[in-house]
PDB file of N, CA and C in Angstrom:
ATOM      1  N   UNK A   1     126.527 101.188 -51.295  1.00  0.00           N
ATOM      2  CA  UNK A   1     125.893 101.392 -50.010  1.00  0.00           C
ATOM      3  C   UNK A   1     125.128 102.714 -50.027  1.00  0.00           C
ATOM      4  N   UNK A   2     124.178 102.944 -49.809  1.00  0.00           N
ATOM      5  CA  UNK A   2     123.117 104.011 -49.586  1.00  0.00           C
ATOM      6  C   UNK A   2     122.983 104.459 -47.754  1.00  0.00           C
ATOM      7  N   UNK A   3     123.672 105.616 -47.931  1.00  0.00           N
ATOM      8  CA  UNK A   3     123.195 106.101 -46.417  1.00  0.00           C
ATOM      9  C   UNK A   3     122.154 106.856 -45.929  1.00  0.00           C
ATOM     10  N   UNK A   4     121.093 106.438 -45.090  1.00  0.00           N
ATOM     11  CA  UNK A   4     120.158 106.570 -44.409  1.00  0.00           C
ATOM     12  C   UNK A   4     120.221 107.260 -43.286  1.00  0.00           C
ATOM     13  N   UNK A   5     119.359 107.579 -42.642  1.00  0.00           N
ATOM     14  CA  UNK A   5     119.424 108.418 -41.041  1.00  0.00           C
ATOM     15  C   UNK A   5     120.181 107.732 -40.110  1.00  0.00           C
ATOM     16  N   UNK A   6     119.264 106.287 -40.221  1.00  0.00           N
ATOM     17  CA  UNK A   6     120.164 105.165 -39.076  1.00  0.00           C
ATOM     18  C   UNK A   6     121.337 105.084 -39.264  1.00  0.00           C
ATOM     19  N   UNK A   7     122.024 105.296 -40.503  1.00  0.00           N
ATOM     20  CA  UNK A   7     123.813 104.787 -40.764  1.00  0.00           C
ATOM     21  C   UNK A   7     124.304 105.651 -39.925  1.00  0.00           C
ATOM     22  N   UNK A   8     123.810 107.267 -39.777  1.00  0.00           N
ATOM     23  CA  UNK A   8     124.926 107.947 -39.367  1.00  0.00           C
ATOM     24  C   UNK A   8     125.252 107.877 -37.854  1.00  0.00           C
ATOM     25  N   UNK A   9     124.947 107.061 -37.273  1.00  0.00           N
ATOM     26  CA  UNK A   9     125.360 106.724 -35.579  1.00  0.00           C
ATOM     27  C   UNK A   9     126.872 106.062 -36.150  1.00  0.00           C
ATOM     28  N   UNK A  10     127.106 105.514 -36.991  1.00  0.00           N
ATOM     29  CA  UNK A  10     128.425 104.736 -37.161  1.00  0.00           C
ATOM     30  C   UNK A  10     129.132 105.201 -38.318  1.00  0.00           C
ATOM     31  N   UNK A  11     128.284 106.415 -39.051  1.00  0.00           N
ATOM     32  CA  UNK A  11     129.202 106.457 -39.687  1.00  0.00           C
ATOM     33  C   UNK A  11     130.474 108.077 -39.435  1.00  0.00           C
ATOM     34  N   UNK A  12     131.736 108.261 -40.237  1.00  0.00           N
ATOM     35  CA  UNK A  12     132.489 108.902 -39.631  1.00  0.00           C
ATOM     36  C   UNK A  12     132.236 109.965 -40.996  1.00  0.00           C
ATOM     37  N   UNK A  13     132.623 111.413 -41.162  1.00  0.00           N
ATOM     38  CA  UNK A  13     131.834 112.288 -41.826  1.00  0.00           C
ATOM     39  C   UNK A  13     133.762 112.948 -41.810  1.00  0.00           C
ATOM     40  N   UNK A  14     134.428 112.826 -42.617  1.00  0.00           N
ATOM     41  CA  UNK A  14     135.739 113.682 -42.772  1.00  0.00           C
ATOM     42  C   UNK A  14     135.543 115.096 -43.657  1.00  0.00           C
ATOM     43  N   UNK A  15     135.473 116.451 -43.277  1.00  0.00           N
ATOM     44  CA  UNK A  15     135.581 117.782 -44.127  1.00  0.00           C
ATOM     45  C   UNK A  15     136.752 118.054 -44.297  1.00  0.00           C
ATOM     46  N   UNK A  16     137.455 118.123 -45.447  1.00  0.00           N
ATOM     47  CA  UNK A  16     139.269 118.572 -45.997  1.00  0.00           C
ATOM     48  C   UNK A  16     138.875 119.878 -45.059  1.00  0.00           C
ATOM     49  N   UNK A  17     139.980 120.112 -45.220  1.00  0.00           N
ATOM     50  CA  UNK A  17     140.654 121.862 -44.399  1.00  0.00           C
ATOM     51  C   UNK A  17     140.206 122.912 -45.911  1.00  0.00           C
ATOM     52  N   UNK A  18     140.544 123.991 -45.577  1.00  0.00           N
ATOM     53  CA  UNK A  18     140.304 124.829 -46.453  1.00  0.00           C
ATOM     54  C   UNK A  18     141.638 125.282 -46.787  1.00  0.00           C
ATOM     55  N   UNK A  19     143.191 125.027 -46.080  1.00  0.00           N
ATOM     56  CA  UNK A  19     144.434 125.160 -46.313  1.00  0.00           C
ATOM     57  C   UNK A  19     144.785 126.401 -46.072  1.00  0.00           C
ATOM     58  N   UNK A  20     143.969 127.328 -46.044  1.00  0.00           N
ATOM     59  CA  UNK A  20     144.246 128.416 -45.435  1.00  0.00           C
ATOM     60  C   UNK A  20     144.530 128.740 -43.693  1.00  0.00           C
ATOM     61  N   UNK A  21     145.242 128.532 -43.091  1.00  0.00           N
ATOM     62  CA  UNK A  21     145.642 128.652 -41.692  1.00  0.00           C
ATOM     63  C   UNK A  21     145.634 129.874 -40.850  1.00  0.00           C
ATOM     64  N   UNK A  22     145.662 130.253 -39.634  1.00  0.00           N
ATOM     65  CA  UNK A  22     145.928 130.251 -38.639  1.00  0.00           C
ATOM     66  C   UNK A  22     146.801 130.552 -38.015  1.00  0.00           C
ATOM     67  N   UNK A  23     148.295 130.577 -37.946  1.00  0.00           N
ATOM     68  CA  UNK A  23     148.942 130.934 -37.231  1.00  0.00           C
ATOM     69  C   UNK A  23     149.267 130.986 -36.140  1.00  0.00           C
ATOM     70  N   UNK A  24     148.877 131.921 -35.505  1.00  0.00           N
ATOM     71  CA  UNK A  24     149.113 132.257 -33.925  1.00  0.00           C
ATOM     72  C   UNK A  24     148.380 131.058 -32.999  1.00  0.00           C
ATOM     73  N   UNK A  25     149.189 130.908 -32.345  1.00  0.00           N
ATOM     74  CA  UNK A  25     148.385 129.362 -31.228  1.00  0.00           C
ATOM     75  C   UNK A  25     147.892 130.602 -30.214  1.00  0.00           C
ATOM     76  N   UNK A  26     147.096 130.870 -30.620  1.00  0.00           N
ATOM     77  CA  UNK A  26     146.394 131.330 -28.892  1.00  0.00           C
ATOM     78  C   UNK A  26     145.304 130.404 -28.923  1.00  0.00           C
ATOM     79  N   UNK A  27     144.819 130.270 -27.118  1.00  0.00           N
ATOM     80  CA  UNK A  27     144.179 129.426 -27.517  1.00  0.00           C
ATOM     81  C   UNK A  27     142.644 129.773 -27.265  1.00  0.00           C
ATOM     82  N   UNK A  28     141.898 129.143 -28.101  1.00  0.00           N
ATOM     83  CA  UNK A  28     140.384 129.283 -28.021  1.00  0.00           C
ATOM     84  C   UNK A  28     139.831 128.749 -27.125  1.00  0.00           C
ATOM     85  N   UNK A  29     138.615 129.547 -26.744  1.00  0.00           N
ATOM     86  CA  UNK A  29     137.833 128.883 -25.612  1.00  0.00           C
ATOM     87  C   UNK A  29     136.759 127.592 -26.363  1.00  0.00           C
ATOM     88  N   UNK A  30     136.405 126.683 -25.204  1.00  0.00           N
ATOM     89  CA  UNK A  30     136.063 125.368 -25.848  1.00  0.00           C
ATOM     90  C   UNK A  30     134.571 125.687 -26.505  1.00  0.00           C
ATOM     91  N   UNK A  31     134.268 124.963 -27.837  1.00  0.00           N
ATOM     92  CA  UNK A  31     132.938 124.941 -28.435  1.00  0.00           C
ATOM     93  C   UNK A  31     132.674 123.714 -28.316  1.00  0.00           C
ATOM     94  N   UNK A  32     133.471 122.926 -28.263  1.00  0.00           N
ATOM     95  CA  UNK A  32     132.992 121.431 -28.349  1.00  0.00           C
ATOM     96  C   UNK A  32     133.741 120.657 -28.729  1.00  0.00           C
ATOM     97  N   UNK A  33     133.338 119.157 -28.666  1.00  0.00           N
ATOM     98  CA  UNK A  33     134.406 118.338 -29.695  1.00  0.00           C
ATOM     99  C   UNK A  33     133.219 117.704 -30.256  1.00  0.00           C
ATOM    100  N   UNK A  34     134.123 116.486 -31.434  1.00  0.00           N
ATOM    101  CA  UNK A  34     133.262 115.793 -32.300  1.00  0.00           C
ATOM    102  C   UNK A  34     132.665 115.092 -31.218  1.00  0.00           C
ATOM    103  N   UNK A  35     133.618 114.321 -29.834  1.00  0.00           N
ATOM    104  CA  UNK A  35     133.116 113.166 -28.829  1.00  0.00           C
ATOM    105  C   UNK A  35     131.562 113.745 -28.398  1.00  0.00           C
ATOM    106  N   UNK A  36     131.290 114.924 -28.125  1.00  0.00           N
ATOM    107  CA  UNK A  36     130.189 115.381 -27.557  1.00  0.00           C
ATOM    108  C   UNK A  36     129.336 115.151 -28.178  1.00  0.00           C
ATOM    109  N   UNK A  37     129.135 114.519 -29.595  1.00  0.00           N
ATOM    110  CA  UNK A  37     128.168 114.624 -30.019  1.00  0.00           C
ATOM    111  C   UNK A  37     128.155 112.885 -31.098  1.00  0.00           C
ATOM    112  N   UNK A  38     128.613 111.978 -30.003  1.00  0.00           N
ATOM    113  CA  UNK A  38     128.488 110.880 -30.314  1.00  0.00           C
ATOM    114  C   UNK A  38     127.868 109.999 -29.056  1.00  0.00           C
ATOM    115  N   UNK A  39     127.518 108.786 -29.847  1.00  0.00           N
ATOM    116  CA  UNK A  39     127.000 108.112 -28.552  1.00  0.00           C
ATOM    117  C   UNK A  39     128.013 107.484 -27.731  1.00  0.00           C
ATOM    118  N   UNK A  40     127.587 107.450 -26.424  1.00  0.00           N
ATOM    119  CA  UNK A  40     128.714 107.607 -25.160  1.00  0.00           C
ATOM    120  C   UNK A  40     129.886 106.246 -25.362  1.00  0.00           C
ATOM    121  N   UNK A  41     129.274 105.276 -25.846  1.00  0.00           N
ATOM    122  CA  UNK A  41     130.567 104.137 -26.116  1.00  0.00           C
ATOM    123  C   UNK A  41     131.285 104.632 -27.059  1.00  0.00           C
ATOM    124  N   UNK A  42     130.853 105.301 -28.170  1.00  0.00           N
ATOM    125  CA  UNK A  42     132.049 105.054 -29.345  1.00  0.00           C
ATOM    126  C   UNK A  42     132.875 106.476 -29.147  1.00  0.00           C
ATOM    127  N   UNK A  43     132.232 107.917 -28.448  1.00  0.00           N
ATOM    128  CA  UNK A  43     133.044 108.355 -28.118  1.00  0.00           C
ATOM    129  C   UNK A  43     133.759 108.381 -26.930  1.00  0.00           C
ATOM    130  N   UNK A  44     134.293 107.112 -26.284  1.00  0.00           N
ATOM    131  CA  UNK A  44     135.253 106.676 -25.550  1.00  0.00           C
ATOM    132  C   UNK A  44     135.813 106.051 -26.220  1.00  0.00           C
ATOM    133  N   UNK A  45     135.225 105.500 -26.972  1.00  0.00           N
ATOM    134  CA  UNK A  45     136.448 104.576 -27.834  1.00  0.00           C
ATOM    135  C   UNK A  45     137.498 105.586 -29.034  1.00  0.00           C
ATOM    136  N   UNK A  46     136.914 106.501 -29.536  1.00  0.00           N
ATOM    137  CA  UNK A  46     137.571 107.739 -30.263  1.00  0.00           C
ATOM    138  C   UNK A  46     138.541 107.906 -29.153  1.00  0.00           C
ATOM    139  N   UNK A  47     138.577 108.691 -27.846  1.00  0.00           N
ATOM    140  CA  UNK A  47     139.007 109.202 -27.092  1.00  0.00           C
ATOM    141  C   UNK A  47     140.349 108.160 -26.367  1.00  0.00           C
ATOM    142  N   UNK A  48     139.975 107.039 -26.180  1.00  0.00           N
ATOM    143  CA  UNK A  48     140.937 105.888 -26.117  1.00  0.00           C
ATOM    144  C   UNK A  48     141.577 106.046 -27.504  1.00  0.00           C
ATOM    145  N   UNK A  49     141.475 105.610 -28.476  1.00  0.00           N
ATOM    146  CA  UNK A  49     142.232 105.791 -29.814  1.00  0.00           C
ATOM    147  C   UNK A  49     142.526 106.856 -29.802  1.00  0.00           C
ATOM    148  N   UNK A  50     142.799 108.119 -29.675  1.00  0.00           N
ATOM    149  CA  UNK A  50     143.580 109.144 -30.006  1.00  0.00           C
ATOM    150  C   UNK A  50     144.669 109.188 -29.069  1.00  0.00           C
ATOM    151  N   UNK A  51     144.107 108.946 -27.761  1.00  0.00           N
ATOM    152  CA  UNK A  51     145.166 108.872 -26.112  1.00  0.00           C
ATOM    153  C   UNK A  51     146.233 107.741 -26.659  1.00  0.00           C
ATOM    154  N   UNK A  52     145.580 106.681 -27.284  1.00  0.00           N
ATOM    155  CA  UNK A  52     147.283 105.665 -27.396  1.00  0.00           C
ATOM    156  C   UNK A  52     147.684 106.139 -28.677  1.00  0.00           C
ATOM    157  N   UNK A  53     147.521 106.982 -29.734  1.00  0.00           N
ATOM    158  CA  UNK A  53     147.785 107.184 -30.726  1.00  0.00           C
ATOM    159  C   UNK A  53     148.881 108.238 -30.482  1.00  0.00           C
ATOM    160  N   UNK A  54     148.511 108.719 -29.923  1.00  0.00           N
ATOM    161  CA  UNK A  54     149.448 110.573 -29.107  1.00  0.00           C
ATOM    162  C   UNK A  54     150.641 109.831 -28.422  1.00  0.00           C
ATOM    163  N   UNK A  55     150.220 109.136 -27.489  1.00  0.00           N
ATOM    164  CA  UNK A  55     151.195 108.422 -26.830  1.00  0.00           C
ATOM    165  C   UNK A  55     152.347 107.488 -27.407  1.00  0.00           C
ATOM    166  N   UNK A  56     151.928 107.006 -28.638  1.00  0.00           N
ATOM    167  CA  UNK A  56     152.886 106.251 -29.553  1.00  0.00           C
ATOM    168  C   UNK A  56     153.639 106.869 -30.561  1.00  0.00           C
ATOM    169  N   UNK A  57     153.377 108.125 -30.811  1.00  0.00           N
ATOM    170  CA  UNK A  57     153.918 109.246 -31.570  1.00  0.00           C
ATOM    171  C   UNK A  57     154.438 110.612 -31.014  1.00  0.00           C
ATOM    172  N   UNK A  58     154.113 110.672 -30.132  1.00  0.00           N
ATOM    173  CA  UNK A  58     154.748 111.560 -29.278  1.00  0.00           C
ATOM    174  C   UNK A  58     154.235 112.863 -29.234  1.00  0.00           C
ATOM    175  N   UNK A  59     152.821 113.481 -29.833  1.00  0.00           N
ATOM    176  CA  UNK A  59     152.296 114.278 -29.831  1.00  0.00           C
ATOM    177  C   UNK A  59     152.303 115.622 -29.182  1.00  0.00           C
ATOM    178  N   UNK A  60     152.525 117.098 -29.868  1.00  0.00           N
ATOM    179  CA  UNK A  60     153.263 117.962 -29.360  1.00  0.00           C
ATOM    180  C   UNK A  60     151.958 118.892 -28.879  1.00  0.00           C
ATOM    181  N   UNK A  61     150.926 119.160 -27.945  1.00  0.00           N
ATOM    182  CA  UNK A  61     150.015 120.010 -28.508  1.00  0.00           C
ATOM    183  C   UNK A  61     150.149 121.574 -28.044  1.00  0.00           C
ATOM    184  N   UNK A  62     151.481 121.754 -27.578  1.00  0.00           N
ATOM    185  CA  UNK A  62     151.932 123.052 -27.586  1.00  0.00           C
ATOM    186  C   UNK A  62     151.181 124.469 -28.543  1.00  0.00           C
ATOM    187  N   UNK A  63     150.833 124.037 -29.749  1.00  0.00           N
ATOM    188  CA  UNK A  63     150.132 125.009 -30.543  1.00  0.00           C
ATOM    189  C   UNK A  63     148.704 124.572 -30.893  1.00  0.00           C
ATOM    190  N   UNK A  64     148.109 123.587 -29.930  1.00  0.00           N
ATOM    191  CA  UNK A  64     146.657 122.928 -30.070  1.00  0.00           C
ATOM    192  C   UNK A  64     146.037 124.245 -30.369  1.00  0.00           C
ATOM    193  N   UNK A  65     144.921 123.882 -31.222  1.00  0.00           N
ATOM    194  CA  UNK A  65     143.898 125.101 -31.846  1.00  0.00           C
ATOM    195  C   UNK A  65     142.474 124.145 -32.031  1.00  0.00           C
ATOM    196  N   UNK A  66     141.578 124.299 -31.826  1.00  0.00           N
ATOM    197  CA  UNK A  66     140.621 124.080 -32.176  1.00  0.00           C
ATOM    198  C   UNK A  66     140.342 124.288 -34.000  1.00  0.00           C
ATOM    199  N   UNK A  67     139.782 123.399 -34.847  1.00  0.00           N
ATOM    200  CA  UNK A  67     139.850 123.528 -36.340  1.00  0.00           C
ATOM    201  C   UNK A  67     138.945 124.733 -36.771  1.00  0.00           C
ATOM    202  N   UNK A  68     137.592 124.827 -35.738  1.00  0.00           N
ATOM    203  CA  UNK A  68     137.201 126.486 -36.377  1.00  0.00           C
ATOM    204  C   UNK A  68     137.601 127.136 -36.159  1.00  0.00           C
ATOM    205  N   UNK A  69     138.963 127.354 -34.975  1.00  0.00           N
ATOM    206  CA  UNK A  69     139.555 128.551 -35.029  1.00  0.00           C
ATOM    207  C   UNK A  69     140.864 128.931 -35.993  1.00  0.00           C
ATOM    208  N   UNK A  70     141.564 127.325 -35.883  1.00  0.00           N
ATOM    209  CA  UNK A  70     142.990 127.062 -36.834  1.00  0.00           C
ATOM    210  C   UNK A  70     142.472 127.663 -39.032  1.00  0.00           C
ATOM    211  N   UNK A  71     141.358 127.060 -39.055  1.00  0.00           N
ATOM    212  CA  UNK A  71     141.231 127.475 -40.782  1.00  0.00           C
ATOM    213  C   UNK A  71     140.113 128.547 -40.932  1.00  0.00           C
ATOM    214  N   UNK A  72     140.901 129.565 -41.667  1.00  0.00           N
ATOM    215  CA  UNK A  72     140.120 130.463 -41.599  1.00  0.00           C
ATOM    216  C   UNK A  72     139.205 130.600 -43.104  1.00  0.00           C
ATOM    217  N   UNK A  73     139.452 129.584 -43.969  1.00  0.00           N
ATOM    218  CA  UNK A  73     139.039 129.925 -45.393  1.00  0.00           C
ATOM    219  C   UNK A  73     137.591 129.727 -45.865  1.00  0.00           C
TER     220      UNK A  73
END
């Protein structure tokens, strides 16, 4: 498969961590999320999939961090 301009409306783009962390949960002020910068159906549908995903696992976000603030490497 060859990706083009048009693919990337559907397609999903994963960056590994740098493994270097973070620590301290304070929390950051908002820059954004990935949803903001998708088109409006599929990021509801992200946003639905994570809400029953959290909900079926029991999700703690007590030390939520935003990822540019959580890896510092």
């Amino acid at each position: 498969m060859v990706l083009t301009p048009e693919c990337f409306k559907t397609t999903l783009l994963v960056i590994p961590c740098s493994k270097s962390k973070v620590t301290n949960n304070t929390i950051a002020e908002h820059r954004g999320s990935l949803t903001d910068t998708l088109p409006p159906a599929l990021a509801a549908e992200l946003q639905e999939a994570r809400k029953n995903v959290a909900e079926r696992i029991h999700v703690d976000e007590s030390t939520l961090m935003p990822a540019w603030r959580r890896y510092n490497g």
